[in-house]
N, C-alpha and C. Protein backbone atom coordinates (compact mmCIF):
# COMPACT_ATOMS: atom_id res chain seq x y z
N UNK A 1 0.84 -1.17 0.00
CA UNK A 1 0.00 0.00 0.00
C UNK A 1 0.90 1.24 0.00
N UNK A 2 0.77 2.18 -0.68
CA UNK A 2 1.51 3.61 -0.57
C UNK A 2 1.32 4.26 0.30
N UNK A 3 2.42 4.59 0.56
CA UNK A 3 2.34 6.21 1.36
C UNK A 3 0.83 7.09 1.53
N UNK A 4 0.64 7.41 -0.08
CA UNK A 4 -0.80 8.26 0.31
C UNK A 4 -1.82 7.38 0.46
N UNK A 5 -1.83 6.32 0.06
CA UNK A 5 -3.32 5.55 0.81
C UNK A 5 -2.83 5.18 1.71
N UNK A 6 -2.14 5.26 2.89
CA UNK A 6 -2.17 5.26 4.06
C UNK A 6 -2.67 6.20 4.82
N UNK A 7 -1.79 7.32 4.44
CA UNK A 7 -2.05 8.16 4.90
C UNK A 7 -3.77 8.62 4.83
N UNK A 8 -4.39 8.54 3.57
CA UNK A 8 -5.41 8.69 3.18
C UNK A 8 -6.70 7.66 4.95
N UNK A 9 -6.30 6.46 4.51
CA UNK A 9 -6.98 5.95 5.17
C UNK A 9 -6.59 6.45 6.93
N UNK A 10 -5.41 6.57 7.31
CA UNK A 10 -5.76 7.25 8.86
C UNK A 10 -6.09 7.99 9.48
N UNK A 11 -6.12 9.21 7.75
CA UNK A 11 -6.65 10.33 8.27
C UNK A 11 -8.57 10.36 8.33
N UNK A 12 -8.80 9.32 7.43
CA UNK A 12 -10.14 9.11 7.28
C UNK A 12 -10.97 8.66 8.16
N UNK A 13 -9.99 7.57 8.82
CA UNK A 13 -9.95 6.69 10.41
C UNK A 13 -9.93 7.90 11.39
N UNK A 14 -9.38 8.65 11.85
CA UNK A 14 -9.29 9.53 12.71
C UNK A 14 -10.52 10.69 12.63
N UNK A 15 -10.63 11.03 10.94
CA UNK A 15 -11.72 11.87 11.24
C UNK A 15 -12.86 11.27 11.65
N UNK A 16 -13.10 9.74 11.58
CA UNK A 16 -14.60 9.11 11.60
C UNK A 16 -14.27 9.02 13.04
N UNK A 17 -13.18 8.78 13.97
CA UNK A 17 -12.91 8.64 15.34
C UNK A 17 -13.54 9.72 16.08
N UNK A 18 -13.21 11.31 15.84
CA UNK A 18 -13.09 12.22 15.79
C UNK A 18 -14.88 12.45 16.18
N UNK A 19 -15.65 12.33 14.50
CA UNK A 19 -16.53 13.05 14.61
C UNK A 19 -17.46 11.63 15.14
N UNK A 20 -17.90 10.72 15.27
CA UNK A 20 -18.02 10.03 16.17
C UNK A 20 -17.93 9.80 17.59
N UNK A 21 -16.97 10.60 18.11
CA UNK A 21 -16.82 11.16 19.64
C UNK A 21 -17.88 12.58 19.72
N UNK A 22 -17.64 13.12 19.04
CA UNK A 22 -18.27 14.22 18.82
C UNK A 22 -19.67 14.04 18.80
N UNK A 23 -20.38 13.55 18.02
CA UNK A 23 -21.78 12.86 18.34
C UNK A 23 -22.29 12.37 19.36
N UNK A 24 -21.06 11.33 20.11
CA UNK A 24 -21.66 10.63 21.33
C UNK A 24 -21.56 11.65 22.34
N UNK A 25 -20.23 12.28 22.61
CA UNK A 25 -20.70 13.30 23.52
C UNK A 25 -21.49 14.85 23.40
N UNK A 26 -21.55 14.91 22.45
CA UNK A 26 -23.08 16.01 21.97
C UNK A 26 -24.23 15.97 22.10
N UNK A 27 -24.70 14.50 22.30
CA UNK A 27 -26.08 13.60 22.62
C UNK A 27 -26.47 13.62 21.06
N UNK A 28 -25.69 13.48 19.76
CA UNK A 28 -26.79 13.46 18.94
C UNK A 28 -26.92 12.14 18.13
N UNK A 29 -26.59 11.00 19.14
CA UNK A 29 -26.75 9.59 18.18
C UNK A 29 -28.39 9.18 19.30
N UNK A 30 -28.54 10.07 20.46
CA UNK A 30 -29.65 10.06 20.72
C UNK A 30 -30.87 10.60 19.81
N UNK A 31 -31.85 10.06 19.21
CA UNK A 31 -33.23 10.20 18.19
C UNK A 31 -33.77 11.09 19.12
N UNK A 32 -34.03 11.11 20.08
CA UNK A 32 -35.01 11.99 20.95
C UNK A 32 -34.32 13.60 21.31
N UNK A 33 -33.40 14.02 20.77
CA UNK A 33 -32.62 15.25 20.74
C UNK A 33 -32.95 15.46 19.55
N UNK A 34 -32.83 14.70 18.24
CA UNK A 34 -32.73 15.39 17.01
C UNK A 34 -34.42 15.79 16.83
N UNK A 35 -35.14 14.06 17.27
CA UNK A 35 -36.55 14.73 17.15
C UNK A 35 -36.51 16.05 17.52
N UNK A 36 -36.36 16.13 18.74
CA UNK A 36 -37.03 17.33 20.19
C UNK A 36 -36.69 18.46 19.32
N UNK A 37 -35.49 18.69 18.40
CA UNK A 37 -35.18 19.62 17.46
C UNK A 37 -35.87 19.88 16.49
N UNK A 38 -36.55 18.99 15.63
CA UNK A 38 -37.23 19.04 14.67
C UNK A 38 -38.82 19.41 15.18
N UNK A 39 -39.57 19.22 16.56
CA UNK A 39 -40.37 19.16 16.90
C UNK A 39 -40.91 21.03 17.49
N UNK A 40 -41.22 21.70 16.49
CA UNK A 40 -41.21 23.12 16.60
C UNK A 40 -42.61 23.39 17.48
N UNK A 41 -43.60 22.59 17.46
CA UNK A 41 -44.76 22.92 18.20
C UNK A 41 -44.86 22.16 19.70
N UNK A 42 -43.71 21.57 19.88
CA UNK A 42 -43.91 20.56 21.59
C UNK A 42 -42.60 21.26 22.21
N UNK A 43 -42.25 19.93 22.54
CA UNK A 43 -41.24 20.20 23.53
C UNK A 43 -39.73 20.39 22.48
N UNK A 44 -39.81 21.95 22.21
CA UNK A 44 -38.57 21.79 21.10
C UNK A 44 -36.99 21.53 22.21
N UNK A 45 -36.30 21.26 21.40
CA UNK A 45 -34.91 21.09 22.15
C UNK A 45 -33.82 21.34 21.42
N UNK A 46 -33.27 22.27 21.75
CA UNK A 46 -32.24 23.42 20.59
C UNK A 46 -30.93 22.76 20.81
N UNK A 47 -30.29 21.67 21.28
CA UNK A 47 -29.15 21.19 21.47
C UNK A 47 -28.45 21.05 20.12
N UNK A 48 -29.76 20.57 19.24
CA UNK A 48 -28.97 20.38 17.63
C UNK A 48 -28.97 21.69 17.53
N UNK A 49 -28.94 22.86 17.28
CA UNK A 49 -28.69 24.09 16.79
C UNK A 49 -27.20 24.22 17.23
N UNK A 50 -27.09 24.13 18.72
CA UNK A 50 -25.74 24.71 18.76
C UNK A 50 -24.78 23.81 18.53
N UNK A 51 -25.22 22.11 18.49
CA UNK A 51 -23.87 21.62 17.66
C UNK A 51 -23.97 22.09 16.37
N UNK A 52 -24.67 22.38 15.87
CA UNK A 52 -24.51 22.49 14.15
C UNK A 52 -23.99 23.84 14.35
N UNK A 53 -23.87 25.00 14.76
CA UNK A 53 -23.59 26.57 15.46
C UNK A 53 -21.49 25.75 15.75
N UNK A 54 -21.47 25.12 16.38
CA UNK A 54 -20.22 24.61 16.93
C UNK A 54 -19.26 24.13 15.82
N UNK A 55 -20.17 23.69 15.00
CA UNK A 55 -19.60 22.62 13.31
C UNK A 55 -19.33 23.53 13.13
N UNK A 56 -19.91 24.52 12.40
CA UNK A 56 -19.75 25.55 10.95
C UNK A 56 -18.79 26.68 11.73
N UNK A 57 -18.93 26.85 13.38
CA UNK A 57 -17.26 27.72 13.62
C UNK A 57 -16.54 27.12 13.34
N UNK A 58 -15.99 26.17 13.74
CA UNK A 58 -14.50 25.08 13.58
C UNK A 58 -14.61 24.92 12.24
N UNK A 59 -15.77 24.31 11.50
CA UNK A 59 -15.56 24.69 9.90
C UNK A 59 -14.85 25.94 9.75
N UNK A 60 -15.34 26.49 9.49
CA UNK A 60 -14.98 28.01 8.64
C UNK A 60 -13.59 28.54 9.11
N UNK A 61 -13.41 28.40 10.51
CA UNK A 61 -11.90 28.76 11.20
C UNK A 61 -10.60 27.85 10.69
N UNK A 62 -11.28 26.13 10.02
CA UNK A 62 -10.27 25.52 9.90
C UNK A 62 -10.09 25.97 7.95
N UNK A 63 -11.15 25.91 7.47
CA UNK A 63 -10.99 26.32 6.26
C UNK A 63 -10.45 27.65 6.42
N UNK A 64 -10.53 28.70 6.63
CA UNK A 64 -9.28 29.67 6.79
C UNK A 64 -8.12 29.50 6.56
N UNK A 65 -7.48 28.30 7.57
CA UNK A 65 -6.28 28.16 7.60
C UNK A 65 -5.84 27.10 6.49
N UNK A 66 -6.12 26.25 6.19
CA UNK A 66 -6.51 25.12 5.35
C UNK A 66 -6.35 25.54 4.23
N UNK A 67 -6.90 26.08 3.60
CA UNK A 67 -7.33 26.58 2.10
C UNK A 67 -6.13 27.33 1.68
N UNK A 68 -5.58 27.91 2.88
CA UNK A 68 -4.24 28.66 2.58
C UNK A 68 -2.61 28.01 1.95
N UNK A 69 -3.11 26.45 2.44
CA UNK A 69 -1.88 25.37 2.25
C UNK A 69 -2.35 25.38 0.18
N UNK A 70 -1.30 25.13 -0.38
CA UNK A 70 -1.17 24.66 -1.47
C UNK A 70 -1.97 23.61 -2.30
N UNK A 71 -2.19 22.35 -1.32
CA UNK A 71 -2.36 21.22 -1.09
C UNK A 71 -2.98 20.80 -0.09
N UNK A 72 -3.76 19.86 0.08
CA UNK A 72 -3.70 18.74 1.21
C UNK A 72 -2.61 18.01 1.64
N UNK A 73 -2.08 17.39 2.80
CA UNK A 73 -1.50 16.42 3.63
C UNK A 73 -0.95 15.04 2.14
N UNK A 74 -3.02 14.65 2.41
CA UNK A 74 -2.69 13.66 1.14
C UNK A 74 -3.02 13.47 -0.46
N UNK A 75 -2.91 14.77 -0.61
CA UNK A 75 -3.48 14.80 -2.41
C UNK A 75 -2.93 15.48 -2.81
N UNK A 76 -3.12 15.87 -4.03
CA UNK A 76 -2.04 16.73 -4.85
C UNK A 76 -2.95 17.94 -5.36
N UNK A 77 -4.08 17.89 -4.98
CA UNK A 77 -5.09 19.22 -5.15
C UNK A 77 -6.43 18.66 -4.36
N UNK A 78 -6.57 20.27 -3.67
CA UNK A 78 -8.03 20.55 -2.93
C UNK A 78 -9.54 19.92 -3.77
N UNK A 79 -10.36 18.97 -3.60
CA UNK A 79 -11.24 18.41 -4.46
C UNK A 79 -12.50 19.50 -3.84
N UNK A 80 -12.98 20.40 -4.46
CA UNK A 80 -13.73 21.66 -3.87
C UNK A 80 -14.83 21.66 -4.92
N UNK A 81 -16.02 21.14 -4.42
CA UNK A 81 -17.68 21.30 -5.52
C UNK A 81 -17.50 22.55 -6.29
N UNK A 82 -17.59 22.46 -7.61
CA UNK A 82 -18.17 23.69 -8.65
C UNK A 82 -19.19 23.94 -8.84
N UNK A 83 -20.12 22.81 -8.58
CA UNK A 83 -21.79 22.70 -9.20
C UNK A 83 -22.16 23.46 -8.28
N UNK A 84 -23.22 24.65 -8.99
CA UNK A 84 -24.21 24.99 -7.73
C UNK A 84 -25.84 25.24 -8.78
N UNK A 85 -25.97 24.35 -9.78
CA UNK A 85 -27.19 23.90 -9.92
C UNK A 85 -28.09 23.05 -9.08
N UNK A 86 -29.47 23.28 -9.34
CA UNK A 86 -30.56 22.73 -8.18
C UNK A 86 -31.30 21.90 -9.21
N UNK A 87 -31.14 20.31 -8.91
CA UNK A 87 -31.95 19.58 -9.84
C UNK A 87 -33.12 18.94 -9.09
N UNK A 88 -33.37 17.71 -9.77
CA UNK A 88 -34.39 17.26 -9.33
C UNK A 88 -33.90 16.12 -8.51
N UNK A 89 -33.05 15.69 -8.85
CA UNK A 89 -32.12 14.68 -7.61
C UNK A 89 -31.90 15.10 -6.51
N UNK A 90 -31.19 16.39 -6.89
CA UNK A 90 -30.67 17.58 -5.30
C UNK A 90 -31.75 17.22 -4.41
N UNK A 91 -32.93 17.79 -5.05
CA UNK A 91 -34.09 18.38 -4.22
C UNK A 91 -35.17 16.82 -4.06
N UNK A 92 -34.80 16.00 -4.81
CA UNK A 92 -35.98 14.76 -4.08
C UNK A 92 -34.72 14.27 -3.30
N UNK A 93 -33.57 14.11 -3.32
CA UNK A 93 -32.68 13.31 -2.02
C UNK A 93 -32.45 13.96 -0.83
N UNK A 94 -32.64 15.69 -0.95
CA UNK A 94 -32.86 16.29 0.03
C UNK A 94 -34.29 16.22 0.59
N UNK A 95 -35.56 16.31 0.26
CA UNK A 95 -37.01 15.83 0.60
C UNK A 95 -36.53 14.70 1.47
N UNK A 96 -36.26 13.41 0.46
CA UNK A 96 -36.34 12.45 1.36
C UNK A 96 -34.63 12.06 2.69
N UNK A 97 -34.15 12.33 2.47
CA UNK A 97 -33.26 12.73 3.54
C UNK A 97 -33.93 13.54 4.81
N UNK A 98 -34.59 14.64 3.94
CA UNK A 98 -35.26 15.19 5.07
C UNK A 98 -36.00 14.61 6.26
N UNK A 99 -37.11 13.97 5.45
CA UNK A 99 -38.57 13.01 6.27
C UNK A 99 -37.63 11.77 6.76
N UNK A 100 -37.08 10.97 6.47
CA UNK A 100 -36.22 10.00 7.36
C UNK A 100 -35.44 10.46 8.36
N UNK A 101 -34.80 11.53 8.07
CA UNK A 101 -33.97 11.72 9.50
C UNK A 101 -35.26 12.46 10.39
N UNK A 102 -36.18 12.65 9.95
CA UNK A 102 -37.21 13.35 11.30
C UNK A 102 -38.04 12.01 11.55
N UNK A 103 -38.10 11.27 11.16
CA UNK A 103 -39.28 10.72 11.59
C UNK A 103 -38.12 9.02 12.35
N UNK A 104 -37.24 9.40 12.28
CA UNK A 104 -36.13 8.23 12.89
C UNK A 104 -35.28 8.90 13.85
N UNK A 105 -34.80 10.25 13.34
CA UNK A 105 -34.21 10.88 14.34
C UNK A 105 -32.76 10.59 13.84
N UNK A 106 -31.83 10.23 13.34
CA UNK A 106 -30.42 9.49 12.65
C UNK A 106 -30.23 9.88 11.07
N UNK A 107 -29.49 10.75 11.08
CA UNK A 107 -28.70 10.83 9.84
C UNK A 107 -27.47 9.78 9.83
N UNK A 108 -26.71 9.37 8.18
CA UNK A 108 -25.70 8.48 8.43
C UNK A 108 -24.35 8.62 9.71
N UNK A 109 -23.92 9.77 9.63
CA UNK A 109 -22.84 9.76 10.92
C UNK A 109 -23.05 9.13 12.19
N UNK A 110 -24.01 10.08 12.70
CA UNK A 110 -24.62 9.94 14.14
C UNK A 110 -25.02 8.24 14.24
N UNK A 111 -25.89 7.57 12.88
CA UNK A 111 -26.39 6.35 12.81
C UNK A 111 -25.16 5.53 13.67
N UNK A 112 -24.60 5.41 12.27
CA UNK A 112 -22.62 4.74 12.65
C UNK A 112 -21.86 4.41 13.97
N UNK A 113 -22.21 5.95 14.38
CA UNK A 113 -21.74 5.91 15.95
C UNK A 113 -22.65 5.21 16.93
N UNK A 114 -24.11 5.63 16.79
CA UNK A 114 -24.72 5.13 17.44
C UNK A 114 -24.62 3.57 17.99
N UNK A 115 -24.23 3.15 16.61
CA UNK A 115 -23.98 1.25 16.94
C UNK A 115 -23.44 1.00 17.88
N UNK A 116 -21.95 2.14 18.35
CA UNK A 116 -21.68 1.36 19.56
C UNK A 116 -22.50 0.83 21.00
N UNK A 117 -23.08 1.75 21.07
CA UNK A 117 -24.34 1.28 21.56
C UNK A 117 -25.03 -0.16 21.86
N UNK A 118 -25.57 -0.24 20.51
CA UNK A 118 -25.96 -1.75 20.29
C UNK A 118 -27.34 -1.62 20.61
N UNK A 119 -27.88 -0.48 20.08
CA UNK A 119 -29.32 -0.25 20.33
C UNK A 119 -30.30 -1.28 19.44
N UNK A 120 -31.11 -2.20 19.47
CA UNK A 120 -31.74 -3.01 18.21
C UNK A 120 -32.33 -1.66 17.33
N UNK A 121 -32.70 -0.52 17.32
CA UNK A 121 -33.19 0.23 16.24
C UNK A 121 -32.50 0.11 15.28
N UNK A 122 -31.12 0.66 16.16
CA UNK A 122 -30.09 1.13 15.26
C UNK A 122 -29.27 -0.15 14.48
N UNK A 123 -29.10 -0.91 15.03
CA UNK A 123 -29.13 -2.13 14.56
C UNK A 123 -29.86 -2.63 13.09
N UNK A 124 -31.08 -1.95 13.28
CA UNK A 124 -31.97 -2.29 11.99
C UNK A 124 -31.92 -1.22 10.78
N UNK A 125 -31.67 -0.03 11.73
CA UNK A 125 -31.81 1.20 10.86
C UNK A 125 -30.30 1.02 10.03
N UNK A 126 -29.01 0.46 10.19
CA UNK A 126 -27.84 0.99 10.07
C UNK A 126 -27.92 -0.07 8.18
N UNK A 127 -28.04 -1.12 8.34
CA UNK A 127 -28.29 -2.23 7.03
C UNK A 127 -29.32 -1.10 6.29
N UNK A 128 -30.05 -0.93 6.84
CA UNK A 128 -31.75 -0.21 5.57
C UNK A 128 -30.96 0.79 4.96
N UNK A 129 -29.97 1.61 5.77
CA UNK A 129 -29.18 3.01 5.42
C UNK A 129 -28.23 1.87 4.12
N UNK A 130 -27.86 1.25 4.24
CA UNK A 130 -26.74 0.93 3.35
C UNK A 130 -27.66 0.18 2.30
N UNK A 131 -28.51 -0.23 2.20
CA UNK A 131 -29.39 -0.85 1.05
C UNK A 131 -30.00 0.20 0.10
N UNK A 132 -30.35 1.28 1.39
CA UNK A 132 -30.70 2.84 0.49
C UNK A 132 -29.70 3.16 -0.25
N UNK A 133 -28.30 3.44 0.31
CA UNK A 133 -27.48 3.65 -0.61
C UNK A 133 -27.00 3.15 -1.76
N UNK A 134 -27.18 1.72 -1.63
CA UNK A 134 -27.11 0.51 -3.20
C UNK A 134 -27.90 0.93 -4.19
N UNK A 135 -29.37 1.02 -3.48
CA UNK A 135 -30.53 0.90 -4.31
C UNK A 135 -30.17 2.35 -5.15
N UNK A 136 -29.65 3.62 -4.45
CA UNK A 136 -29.69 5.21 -5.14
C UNK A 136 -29.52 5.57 -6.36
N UNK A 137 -28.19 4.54 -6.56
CA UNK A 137 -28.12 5.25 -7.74
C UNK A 137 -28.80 4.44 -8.92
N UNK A 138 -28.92 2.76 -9.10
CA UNK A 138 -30.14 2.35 -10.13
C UNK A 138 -31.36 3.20 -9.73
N UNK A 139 -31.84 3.69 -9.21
CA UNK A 139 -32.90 3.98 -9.02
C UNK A 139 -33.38 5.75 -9.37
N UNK A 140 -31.95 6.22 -9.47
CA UNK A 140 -31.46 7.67 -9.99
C UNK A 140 -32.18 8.11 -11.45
N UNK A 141 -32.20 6.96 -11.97
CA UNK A 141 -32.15 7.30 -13.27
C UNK A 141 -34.00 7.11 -13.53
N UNK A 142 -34.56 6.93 -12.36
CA UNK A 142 -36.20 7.40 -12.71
C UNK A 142 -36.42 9.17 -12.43
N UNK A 143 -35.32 9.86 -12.13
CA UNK A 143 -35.99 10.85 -11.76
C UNK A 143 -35.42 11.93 -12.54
């Protein structure tokens, strides 16, 4: 294995370490926080605001510094989205992204982590997430 897929993979390992800690101690591999967030007419619960408030500082402060390097660590150029068209994929994988993570409470990260756990939801939910993802892209081409 080379140098950069090593490197590649520990840094990939570390960030999933990383933001995986980050989840468990944030409370957000708990469903009943993200609900309580999404739930604007009950008992709302703003905990997801300020981790996502917490993300996008350390985002933006590390991209500052970051963006300034030449390069990445392990690549030979910054891989940075150009597209900023709105299709019909964008907007039905965002819809349904949407209604699953509210009505389950688990986006993929938080899911992941959650396993350590060993919750049976998550257990069930974590396979359906990866079958969704198989099924996406044959299924891309109806829309």
């Amino acid at each position: 294995m080379s140098k950069q897929k090593l490197g590649n993979l520990a840094s990939a390992l570390a960030s999933g370490l990383v933001f995986g800690m980050g989840m468990a101690v944030s409370g957000m591999t708990n469903t009943e926080r993200v609900q309580g967030f999404l739930d604007l007419t009950g008992q709302w619960d703003p905990t997801l605001a300020f981790v996502m408030g917490a993300g996008l500082l350390v985002t933006f402060i590390g991209y500052t510094f970051i963006l300034k390097n030449p390069a990445p660590l392990f690549a030979d150029t910054f891989s940075i989205p150009t597209r900023r068209d709105i299709d019909k994929a964008l907007i039905f994988g965002a819809v349904l992204f949407g209604v699953g993570w509210g009505l389950v409470g688990y986006c993929p990260g938080p899911a992941i982590a959650g396993l350590s756990y060993g919750y049976s939801a998550t257990l069930l939910f974590v396979p359906m997430m990866i079958i969704g993802l198989l099924l996406a892209k044959p299924l891309a081409k109806f829309l």
